[in-house]
Every structure is written in C-alpha cells, then in structure tokens.
Protein backbone atom coordinates (compact mmCIF):
# COMPACT_ATOMS: atom_id res chain seq x y z
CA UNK A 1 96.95 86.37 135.35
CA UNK A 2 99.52 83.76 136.08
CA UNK A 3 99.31 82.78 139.62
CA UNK A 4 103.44 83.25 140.94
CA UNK A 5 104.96 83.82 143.95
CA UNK A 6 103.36 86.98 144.65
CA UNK A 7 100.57 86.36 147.69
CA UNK A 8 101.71 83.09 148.26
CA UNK A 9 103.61 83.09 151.27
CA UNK A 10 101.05 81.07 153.03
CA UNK A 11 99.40 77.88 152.96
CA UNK A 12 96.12 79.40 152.53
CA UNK A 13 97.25 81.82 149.77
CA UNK A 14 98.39 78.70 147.84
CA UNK A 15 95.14 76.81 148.04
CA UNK A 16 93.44 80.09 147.12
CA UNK A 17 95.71 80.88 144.20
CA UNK A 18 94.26 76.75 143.39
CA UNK A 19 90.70 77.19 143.88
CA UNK A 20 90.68 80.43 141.93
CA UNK A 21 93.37 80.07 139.06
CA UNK A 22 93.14 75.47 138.98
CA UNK A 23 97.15 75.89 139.58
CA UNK A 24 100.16 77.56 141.49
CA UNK A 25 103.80 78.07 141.13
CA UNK A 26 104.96 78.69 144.40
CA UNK A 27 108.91 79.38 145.17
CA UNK A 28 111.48 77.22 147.12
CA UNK A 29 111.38 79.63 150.09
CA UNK A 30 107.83 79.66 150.12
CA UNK A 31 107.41 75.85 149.55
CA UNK A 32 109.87 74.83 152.35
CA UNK A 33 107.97 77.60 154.86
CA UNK A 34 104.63 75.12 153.57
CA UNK A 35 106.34 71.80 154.06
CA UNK A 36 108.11 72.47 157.37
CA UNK A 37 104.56 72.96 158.94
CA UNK A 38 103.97 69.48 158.72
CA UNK A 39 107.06 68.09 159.80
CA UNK A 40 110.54 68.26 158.65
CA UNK A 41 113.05 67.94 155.52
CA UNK A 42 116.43 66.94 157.70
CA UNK A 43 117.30 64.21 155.35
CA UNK A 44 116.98 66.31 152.40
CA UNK A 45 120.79 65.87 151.30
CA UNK A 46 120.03 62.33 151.08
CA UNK A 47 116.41 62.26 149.00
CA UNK A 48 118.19 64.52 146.67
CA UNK A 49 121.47 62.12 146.06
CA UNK A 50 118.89 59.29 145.92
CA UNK A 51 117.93 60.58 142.46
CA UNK A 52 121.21 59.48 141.29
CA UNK A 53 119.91 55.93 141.65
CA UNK A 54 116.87 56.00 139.02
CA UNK A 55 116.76 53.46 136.29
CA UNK A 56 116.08 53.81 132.96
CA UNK A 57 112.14 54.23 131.52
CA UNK A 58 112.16 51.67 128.48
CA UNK A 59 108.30 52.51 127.72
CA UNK A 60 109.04 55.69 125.76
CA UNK A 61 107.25 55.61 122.79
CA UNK A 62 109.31 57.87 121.41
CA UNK A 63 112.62 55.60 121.68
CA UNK A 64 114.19 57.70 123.86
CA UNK A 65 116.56 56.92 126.71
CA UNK A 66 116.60 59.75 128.65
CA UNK A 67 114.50 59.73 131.19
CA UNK A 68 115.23 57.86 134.50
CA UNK A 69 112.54 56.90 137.02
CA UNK A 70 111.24 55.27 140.21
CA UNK A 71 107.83 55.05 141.57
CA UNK A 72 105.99 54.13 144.84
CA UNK A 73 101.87 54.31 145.85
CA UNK A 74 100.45 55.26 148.89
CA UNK A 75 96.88 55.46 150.78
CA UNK A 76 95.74 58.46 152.54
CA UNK A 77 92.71 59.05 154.69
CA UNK A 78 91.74 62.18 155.92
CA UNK A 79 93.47 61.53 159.29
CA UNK A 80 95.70 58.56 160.46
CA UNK A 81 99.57 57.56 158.88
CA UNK A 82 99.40 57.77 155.31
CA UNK A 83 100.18 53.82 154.59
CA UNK A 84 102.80 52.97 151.48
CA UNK A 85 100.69 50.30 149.35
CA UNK A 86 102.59 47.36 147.70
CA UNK A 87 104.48 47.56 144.76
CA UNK A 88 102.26 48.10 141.61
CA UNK A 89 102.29 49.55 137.87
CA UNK A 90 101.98 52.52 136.67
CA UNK A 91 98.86 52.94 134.42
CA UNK A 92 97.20 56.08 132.45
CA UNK A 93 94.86 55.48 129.75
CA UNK A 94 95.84 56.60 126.04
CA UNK A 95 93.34 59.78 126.13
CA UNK A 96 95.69 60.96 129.03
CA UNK A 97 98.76 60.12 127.63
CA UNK A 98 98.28 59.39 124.10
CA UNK A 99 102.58 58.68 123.83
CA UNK A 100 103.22 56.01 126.76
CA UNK A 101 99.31 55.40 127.83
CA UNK A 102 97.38 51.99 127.65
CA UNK A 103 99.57 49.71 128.96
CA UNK A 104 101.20 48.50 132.61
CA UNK A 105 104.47 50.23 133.02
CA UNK A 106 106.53 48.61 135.71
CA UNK A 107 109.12 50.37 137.25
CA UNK A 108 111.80 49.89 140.03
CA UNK A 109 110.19 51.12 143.16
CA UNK A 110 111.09 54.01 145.26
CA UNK A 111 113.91 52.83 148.12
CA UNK A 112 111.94 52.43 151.48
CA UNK A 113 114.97 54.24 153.16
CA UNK A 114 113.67 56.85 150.91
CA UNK A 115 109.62 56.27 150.78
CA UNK A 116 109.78 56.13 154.94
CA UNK A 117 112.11 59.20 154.90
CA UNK A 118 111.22 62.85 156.49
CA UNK A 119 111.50 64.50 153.36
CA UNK A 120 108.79 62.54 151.65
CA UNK A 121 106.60 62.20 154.51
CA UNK A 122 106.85 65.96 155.37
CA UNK A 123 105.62 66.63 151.26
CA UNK A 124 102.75 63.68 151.48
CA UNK A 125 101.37 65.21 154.74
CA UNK A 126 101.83 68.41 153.20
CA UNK A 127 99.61 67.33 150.40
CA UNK A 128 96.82 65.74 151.80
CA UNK A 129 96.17 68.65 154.27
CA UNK A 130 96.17 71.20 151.11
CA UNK A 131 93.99 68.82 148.65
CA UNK A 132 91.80 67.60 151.68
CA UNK A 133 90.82 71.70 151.94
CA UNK A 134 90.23 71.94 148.61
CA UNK A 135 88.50 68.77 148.29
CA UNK A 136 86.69 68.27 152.00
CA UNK A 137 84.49 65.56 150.90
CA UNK A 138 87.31 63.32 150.26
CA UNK A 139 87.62 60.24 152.62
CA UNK A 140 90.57 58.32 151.27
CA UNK A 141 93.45 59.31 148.55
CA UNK A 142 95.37 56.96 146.02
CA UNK A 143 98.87 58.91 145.93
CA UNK A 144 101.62 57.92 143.48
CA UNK A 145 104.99 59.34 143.51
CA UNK A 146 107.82 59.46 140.53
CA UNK A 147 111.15 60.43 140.74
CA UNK A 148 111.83 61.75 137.41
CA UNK A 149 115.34 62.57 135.85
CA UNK A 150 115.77 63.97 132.82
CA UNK A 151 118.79 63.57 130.88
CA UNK A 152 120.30 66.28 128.16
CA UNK A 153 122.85 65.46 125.40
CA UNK A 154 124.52 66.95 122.74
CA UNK A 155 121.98 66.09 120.04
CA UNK A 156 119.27 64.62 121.88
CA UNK A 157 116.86 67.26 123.95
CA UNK A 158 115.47 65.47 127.16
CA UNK A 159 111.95 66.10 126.73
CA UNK A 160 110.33 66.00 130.73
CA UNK A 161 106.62 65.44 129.41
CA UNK A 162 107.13 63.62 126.22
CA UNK A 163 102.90 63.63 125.76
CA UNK A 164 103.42 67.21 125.57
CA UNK A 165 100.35 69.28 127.04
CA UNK A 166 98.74 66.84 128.64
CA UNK A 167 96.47 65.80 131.72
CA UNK A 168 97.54 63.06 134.20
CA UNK A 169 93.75 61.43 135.03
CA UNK A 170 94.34 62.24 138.49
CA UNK A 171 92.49 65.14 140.71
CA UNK A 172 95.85 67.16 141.92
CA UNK A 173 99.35 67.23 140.86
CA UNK A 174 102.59 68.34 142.96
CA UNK A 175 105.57 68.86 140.68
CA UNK A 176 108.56 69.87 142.84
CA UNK A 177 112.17 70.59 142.19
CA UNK A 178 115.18 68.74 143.48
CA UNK A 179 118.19 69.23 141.15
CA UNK A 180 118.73 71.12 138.27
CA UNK A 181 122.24 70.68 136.52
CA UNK A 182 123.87 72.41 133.02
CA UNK A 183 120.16 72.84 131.71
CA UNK A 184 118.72 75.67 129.31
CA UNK A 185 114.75 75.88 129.26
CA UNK A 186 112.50 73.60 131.07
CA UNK A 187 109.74 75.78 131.39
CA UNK A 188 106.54 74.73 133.04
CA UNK A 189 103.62 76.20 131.31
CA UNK A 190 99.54 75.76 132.72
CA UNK A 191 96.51 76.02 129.79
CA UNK A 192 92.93 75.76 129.93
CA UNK A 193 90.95 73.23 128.64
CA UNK A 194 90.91 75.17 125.90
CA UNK A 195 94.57 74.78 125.61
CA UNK A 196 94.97 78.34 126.11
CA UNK A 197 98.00 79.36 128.03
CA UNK A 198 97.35 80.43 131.24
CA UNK A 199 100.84 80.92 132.72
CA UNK A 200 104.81 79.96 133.04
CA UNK A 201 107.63 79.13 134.96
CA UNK A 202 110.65 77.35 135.00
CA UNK A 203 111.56 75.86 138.17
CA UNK A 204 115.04 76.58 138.87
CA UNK A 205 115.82 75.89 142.43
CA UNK A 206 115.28 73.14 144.80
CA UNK A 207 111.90 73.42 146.15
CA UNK A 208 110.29 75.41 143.53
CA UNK A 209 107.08 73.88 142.87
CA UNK A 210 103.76 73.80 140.34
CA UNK A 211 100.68 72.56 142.02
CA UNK A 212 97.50 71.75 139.58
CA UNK A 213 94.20 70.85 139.57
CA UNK A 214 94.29 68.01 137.10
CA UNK A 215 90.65 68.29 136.20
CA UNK A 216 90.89 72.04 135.19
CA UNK A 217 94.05 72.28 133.62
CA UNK A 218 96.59 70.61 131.22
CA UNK A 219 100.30 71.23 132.47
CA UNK A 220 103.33 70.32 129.86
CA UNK A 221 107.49 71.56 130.10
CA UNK A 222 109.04 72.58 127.18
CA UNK A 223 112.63 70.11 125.97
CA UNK A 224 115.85 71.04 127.89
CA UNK A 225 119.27 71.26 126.76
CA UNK A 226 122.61 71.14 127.97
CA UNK A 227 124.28 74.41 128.23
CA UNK A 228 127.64 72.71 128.36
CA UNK A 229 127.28 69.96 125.82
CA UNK A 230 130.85 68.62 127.51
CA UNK A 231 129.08 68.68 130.95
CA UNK A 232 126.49 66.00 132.28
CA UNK A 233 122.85 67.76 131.72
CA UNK A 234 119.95 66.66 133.76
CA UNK A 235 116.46 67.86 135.72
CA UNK A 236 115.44 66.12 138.68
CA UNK A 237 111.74 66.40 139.91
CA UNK A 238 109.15 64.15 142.39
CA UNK A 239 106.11 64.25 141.38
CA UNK A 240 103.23 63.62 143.53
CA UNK A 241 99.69 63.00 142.54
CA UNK A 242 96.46 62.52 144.46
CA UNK A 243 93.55 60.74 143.29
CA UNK A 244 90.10 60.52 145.27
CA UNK A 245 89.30 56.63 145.97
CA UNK A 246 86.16 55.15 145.04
C-alpha cells in the first residue's frame, strides 16, 4: 500500500503512516496545516526566490553540471532553540552514495537571512517534534539541510539523485517542494531493503513532501526533462535530514 495523502491530514496520521509504512508522501495543503503548528511560513516568497542563488555542485561524479546547491548544519535537543552549527562539509560514505561518497564536499553555505528565517525554523521545529515521537529516546539531533536545484536541458536530463536508489546514512529524511518549473517526471519512488518498490509520487506543488525513515527504506527520483526545451527547466527541493548524536 503506498502511504499518500489519504489519512494524513494530521500530524499524528503522518507519524503513523512512518512508523507503520518507514515513509510518507504527504500533500502541500496537508504539509503547510503540519508546519504552521509550529510557527509560521510568512517569509515564504523569499526562501523560495533564495533558491535562485545556489551555486554549482562540482563533485558530480558523473560530470554533470546541473545541479545547484547550498547547505547549512544544525543541533537539536529535545527542547531548547535548535542552534545553527558552524560551517562544515558535507560527508556520506561510498556504501551510501557509491557516485559522490568518500570524500569532503564543501559547499557555499545556506544565507543566514535564510537559515534564521521563519520558513526554515517553522520546518526544523516541525521536524524534531515528529522524529522526537518516533524516536523518544533521542536526546540531541545532527540536522543538515540542502537546497537542491535541478537543472533540465535539451539533451542533458537533470538527474535529482544521481546515486540512484539509495540511502542517505542518516535516521529520517524530509524532502519538500519549493519550485517546480517546465519539468516532465521527477517521480519520487520508496523500496524496501529489498529494493522492492513500495510506492510513488511526484511532488508537484510547493509544499508537497516525502518523509522517510532512512534506516528502513531506500528513496531515489527518476531524471526530469524540460517540457519546453526553449524554456528554462528546473526542480527546487530542501532537504532536511536528522541524525541521532552520539
């Protein structure tokens, strides 16, 4: 059964749909009812344009140029502000991500007018209160975020998780919409550890969201396209992850 929509209006139908299922795809009405419970998304216009100031990722293994990214690290306790950390790399080992993994990837950090904004504050308190349920014995989280865009071109897919199926190394993942522009495909799809498919999605408005439990399932999104080959062609996502410390 793929875990959509259906049942979860609620914050507690989404964690339940996660404890049950290891994932959600919950939609952008139902997402910004979740988020606005733990504070508010009034500078939204402005976290969205803020993607349009992402810098190129020149670790692709692949060679390819088309996906733009910044990046930022926080600490969260169980209670108490949820502290940005300083400025660090971004690291997975090469049985996570057997493409880019293995090395320090620097990237330009996430603006602090941005970082410090509602928006992202309002989707970090959001997340610790739904993995702290699901994982009460937690005391402190490493978080990371990524702005991701993904860039389309006549020719040239933009491939969002170049790895393919894969794992992050983490213990919960947030992927959530912001923009999506002259795109075909995208789809967000959830497998076992197996590898079986479990279920998909593609996230077409802002808000939509996937939430996974890392350690039960792989996630992966399929290449996207430009629909308008004439037309600029990009999908913009944060990504949030939450890692128990210690």
């Amino acid at each position: 059964m793929s875990e959509i929509g259906t049942g979860l209006q609620n914050a507690s139908g989404i964690r339940q749909a996660i404890a049950r299922a290891g994932y959600a795809f919950v939609e952008a009405s139902d997402m910004r009812n979740a988020f606005v419970r733990f504070g508010t998304l009034a500078d939204w216009p402005a976290f969205a344009e803020s993607w349009n100031d992402l810098e190129v990722d020149t670790y692709m293994g692949d060679g390819g140029r088309y996906r733009k990214r910044r990046f930022g690290v926080w600490c969260a306790g169980r209670q108490g502000p949820i502290v940005r950390g300083p400025h660090q790399p971004h690291y997975q080992g090469v049985n996570y991500n057997t493409l880019n993994g293995g090395i320090e990837r620097w990237f330009k950090p996430i603006t602090d007018e941005i970082g410090d904004g509602a928006s992202m504050r309002t989707i970090l308190e959001y997340c610790r209160s739904l993995f702290g349920r699901l994982a009460p014995e937690t005391d402190a989280w490493h978080v990371e975020a990524h702005q991701f865009r993904i860039e389309a071109r006549q020719g040239e897919q933009g491939k969002p998780t170049p790895e393919g199926m894969h794992r992050d190394g983490v213990d919960y993942v947030l992927v959530l919409l912001i923009a999506r522009r002259n795109i075909a495909s995208g789809t967000t799809t959830v497998h076992d550890l197996d590898k079986r498919t479990l279920g998909s999605f593609t996230l077409t408005d802002p808000l939509d969201a996937a939430l996974v439990d890392d350690a039960r399932r792989y996630h992966g999104v399929t290449p996207v396209e430009p629909e308008n080959p004439a037309l600029p062609a990009y999908r913009d996502v944060l990504v949030v992850t939450f890692k128990k410390k210690g």
